[in-house]
N, C-alpha and C. Protein backbone atom coordinates (compact mmCIF):
# COMPACT_ATOMS: atom_id res chain seq x y z
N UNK A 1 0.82 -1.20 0.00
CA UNK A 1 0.00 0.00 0.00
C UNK A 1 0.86 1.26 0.00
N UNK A 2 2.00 1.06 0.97
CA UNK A 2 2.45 2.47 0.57
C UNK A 2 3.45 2.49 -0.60
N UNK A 3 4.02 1.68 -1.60
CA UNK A 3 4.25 1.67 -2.70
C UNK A 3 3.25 2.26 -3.93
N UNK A 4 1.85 1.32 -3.54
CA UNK A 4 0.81 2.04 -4.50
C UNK A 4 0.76 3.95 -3.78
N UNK A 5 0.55 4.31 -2.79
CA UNK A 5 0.46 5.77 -2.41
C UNK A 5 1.84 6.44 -2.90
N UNK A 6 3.22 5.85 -2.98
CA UNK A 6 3.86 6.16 -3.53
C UNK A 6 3.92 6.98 -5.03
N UNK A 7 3.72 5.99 -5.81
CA UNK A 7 3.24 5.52 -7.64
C UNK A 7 2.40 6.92 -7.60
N UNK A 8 1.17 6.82 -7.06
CA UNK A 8 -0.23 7.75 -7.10
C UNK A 8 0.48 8.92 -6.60
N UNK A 9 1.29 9.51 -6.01
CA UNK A 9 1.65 10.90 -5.46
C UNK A 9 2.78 11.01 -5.91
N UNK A 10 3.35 10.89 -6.67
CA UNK A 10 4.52 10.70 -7.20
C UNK A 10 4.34 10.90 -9.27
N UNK A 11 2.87 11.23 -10.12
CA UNK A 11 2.80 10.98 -11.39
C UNK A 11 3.57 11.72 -11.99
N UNK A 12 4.57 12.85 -11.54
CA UNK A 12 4.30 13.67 -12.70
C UNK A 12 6.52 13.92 -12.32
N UNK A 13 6.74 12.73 -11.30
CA UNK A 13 8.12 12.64 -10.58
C UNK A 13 9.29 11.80 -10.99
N UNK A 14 10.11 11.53 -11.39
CA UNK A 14 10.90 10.64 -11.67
C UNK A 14 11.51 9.55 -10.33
N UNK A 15 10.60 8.43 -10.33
CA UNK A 15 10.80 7.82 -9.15
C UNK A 15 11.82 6.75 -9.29
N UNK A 16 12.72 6.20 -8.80
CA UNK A 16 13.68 4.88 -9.31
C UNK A 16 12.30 3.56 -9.56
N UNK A 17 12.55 2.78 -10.10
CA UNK A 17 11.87 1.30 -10.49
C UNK A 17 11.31 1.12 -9.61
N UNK A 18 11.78 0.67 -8.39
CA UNK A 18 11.24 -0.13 -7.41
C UNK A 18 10.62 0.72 -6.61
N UNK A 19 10.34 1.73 -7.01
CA UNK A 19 9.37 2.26 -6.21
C UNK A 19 8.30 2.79 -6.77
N UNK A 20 8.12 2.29 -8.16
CA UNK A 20 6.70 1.96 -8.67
C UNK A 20 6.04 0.75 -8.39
N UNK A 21 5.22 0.66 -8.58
CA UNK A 21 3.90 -0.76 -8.81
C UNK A 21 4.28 -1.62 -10.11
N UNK A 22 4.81 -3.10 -10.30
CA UNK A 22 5.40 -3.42 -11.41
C UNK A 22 4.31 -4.88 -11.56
N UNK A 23 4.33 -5.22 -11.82
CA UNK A 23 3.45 -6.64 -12.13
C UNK A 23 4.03 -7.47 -10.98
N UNK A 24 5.30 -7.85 -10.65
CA UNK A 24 5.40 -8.68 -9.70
C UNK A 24 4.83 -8.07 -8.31
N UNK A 25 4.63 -6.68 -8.29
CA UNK A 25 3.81 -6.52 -7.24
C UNK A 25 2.24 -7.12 -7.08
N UNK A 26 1.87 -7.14 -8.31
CA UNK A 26 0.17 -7.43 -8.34
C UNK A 26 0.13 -9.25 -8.39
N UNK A 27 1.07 -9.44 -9.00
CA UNK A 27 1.48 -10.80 -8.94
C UNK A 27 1.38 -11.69 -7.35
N UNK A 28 1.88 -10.88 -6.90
CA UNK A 28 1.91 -11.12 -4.88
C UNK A 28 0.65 -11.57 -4.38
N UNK A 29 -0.36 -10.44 -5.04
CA UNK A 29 -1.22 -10.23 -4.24
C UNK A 29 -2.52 -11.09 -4.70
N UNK A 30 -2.45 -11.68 -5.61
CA UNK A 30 -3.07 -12.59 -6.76
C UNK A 30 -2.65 -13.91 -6.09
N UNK A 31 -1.34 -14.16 -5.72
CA UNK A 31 -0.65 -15.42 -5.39
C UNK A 31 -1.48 -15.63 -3.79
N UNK A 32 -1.66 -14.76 -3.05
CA UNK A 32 -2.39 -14.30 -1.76
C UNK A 32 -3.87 -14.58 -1.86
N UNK A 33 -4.22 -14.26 -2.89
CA UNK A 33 -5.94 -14.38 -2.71
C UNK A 33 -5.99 -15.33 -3.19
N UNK A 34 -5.37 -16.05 -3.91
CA UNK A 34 -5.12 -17.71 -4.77
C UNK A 34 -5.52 -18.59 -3.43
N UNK A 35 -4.31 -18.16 -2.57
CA UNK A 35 -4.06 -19.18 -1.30
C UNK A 35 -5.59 -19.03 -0.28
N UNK A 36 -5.97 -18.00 -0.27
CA UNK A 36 -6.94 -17.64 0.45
C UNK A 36 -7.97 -18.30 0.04
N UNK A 37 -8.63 -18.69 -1.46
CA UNK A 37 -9.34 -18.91 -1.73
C UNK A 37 -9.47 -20.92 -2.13
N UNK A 38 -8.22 -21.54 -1.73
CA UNK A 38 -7.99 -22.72 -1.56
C UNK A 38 -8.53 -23.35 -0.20
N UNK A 39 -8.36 -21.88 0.85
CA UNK A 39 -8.84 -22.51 1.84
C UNK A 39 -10.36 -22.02 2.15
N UNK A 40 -10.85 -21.63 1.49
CA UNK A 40 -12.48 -21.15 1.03
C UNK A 40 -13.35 -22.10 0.32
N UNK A 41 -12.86 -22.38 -0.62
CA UNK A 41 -13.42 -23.39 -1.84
C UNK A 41 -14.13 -22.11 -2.28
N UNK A 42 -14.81 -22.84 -3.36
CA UNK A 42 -15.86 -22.01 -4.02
C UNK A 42 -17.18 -21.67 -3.80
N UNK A 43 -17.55 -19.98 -4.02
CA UNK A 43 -18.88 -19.38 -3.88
C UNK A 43 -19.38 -19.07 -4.87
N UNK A 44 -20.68 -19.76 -4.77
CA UNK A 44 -21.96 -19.70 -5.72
C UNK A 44 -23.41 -18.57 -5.66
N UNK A 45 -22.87 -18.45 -4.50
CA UNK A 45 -24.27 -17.23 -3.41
C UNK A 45 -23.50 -15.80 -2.72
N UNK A 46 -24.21 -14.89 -2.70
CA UNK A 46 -23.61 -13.83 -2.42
C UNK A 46 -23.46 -13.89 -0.71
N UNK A 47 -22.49 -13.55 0.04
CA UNK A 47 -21.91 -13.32 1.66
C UNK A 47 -22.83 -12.26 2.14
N UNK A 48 -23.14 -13.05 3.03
CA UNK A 48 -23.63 -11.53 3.40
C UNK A 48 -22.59 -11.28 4.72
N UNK A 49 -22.33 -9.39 4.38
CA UNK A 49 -21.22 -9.11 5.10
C UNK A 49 -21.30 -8.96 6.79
N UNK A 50 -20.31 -8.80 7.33
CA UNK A 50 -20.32 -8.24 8.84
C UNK A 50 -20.77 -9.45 9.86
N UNK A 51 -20.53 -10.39 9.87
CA UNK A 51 -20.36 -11.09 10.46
C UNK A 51 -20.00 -11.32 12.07
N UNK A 52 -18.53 -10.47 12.12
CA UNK A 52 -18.52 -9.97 13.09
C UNK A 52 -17.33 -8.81 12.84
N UNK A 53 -16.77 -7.92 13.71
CA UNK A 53 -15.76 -6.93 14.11
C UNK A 53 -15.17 -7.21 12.65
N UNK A 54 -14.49 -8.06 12.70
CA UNK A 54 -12.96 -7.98 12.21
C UNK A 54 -13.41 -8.43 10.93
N UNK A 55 -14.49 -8.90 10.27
CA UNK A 55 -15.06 -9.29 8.94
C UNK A 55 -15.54 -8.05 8.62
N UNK A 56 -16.20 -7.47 9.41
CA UNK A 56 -16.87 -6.10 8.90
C UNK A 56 -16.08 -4.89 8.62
N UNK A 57 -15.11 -4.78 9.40
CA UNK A 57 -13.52 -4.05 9.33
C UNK A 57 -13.14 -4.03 7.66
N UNK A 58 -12.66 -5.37 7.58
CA UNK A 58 -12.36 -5.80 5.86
C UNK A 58 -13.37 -5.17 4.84
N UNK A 59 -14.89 -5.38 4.78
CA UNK A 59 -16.06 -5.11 4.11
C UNK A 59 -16.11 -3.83 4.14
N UNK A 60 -15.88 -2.59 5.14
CA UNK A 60 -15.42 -1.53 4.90
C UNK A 60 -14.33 -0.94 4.32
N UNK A 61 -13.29 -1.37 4.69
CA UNK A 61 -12.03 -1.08 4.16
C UNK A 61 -12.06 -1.50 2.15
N UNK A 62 -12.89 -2.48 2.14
CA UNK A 62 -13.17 -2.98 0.52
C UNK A 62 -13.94 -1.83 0.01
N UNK A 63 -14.92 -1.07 0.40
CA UNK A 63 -15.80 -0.95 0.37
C UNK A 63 -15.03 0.67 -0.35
N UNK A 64 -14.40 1.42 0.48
CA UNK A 64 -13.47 2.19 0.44
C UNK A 64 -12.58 1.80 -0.83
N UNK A 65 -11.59 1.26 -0.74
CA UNK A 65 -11.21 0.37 -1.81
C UNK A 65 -11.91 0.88 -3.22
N UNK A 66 -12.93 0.46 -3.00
CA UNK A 66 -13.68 0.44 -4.33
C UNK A 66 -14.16 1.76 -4.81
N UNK A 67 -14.35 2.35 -4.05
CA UNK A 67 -15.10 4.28 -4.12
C UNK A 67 -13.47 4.68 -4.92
N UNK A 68 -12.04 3.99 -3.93
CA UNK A 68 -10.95 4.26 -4.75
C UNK A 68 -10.80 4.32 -6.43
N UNK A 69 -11.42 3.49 -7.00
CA UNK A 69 -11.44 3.31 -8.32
C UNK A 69 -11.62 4.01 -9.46
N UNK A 70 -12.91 4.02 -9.19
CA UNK A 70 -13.20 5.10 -10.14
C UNK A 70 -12.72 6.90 -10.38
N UNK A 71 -12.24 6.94 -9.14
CA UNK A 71 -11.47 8.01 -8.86
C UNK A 71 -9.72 8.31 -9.66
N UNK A 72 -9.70 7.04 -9.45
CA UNK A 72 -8.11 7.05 -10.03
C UNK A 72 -8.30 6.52 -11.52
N UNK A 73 -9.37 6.53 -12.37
CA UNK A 73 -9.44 6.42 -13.35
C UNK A 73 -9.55 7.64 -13.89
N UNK A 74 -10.16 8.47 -13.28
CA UNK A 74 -10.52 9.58 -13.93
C UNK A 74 -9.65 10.79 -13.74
N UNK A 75 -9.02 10.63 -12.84
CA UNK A 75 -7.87 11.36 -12.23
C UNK A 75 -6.21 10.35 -13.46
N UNK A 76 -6.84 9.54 -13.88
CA UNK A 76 -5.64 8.91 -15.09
C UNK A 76 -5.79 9.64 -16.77
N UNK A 77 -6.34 10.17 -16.48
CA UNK A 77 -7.11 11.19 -17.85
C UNK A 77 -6.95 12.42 -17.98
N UNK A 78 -5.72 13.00 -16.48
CA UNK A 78 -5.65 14.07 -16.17
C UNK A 78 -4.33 14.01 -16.09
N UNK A 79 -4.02 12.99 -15.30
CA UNK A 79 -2.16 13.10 -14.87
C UNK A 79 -1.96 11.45 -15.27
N UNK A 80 -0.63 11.46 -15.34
CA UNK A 80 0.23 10.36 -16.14
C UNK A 80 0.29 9.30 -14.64
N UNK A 81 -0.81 8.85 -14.61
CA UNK A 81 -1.17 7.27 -13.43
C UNK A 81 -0.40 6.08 -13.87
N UNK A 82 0.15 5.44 -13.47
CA UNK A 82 1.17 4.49 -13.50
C UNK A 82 -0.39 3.50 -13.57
N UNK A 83 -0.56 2.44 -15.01
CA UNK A 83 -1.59 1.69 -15.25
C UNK A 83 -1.72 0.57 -14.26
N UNK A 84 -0.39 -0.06 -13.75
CA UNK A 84 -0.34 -0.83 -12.77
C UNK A 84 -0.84 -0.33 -11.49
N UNK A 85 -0.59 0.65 -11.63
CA UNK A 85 -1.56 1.08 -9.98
C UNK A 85 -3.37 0.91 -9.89
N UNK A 86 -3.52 0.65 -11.01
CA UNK A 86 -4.99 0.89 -11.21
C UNK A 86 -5.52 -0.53 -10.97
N UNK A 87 -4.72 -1.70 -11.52
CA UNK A 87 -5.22 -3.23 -11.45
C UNK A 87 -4.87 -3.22 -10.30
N UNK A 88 -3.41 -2.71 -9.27
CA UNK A 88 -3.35 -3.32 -8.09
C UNK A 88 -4.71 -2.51 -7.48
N UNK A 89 -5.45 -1.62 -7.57
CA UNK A 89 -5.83 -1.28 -6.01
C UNK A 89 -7.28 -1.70 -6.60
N UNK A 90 -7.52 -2.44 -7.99
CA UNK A 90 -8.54 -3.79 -8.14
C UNK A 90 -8.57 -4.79 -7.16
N UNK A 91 -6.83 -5.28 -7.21
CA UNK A 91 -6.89 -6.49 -6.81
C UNK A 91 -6.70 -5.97 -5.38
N UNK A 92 -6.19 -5.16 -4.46
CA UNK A 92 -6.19 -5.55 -3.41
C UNK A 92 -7.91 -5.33 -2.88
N UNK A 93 -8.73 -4.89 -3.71
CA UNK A 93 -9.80 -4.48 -2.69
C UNK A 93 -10.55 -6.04 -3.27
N UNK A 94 -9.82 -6.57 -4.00
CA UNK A 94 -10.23 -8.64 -3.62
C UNK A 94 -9.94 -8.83 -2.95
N UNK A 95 -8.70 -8.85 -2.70
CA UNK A 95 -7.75 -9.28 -1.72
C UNK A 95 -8.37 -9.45 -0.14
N UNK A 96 -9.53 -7.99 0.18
CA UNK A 96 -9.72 -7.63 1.26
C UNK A 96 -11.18 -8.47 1.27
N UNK A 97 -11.90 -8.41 -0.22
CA UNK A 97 -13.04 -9.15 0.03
C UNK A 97 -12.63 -10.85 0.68
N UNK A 98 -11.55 -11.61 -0.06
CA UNK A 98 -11.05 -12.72 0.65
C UNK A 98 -10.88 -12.92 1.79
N UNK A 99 -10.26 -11.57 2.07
CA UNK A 99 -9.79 -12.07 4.19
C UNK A 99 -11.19 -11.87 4.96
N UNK A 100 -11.78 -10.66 4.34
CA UNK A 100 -13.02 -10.94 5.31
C UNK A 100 -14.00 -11.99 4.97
N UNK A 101 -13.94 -13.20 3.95
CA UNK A 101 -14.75 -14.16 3.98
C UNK A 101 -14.03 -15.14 4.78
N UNK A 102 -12.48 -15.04 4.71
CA UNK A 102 -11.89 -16.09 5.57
C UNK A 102 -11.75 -15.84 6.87
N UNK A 103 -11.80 -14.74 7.01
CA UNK A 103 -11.92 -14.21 8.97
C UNK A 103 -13.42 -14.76 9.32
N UNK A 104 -14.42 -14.62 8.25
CA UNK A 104 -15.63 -14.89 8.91
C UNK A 104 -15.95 -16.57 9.21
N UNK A 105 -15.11 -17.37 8.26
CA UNK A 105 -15.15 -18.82 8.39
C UNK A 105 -14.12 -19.46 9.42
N UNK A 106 -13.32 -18.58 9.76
CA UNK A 106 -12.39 -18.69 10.72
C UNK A 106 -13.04 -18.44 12.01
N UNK A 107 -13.92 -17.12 12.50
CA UNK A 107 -14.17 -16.57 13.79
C UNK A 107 -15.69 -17.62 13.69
N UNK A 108 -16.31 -17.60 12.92
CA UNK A 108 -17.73 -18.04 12.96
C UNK A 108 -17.87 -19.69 12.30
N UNK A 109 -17.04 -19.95 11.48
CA UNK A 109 -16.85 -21.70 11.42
C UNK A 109 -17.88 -21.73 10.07
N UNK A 110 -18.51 -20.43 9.65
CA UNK A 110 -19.83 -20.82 8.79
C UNK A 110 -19.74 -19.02 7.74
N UNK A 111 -20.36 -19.62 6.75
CA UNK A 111 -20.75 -17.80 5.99
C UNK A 111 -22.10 -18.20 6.57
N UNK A 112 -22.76 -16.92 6.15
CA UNK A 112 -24.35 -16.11 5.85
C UNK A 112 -24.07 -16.16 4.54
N UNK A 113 -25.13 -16.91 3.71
CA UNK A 113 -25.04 -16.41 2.71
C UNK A 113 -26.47 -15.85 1.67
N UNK A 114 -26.74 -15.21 0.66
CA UNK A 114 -27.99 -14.47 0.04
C UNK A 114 -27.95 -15.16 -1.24
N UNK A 115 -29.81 -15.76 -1.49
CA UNK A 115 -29.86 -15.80 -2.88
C UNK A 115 -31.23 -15.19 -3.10
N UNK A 116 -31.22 -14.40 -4.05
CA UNK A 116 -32.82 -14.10 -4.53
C UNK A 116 -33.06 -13.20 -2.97
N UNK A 117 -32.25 -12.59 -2.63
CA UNK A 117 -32.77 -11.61 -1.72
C UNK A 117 -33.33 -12.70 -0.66
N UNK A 118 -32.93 -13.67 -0.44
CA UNK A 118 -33.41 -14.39 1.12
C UNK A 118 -31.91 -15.32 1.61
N UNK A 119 -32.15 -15.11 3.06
CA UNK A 119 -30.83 -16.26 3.69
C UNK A 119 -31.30 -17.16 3.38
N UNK A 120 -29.98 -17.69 3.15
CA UNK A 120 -30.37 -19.42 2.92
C UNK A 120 -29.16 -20.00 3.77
N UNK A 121 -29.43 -21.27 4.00
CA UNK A 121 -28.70 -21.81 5.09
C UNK A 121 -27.46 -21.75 4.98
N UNK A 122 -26.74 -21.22 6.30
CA UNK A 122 -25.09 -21.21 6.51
C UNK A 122 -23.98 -22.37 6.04
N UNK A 123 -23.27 -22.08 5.12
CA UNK A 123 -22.52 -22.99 4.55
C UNK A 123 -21.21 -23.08 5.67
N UNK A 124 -20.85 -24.07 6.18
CA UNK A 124 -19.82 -24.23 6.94
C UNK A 124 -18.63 -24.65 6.76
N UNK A 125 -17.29 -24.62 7.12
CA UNK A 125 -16.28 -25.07 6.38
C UNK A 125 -15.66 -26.34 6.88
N UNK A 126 -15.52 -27.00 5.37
CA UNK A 126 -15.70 -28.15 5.45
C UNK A 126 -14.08 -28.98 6.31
């Protein structure tokens, strides 16, 4: 993160390499939600969020994340945005949707999950 705040405050600066956002950075974080999501299995139904503290923490912080986006797109139309900064702060606000599904199967043993606008029974990990 503070590499990407780096990149983003830094467009218009001559920064050395490594202190831009390069693919092996996004690469990391891809390799991270990979692992995260091995120990998840797969979702078919939407989470429902907040679970508890530290799931709901994540679901905000994503949430944020995401308001990020569109901002730095449009602000890339203006000043010279390093393109890699734009997929990473995609992927980390996955990244964040992952931990808070795995904090919630971790603290609570089970999701909430939504289909058609109704709960349907808590999937637990297996």
């Amino acid at each position: 993160c503070f590499k990407l705040m780096t990149d983003i405050s830094h467009t218009n600066i001559e920064l050395e390499e490594n202190q831009r956002i390069r693919e092996e950075d996004i690469k990391k974080v891809e390799k991270n939600i990979d692992e995260i999501w091995s120990y998840i299995g797969s979702l078919r139904n939407f989470v429902i969020p907040g679970q508890n503290e530290v799931s709901s923490s994540l679901h905000v912080c994503r949430a944020i994340c995401r308001e990020i986006e569109p901002l730095l797109v449009k602000a890339s139309k203006e000043y010279n945005i390093n393109k890699l900064a734009l997929i990473l702060i995609n992927r980390i606000s996955d990244l964040l949707f992952s931990l808070a599904v795995k904090t919630d199967l971790l603290i609570n043993k089970k999701l909430n999950l939504i289909k058609k606008n109704k709960k349907i029974r808590s999937r637990k990990r297996k």
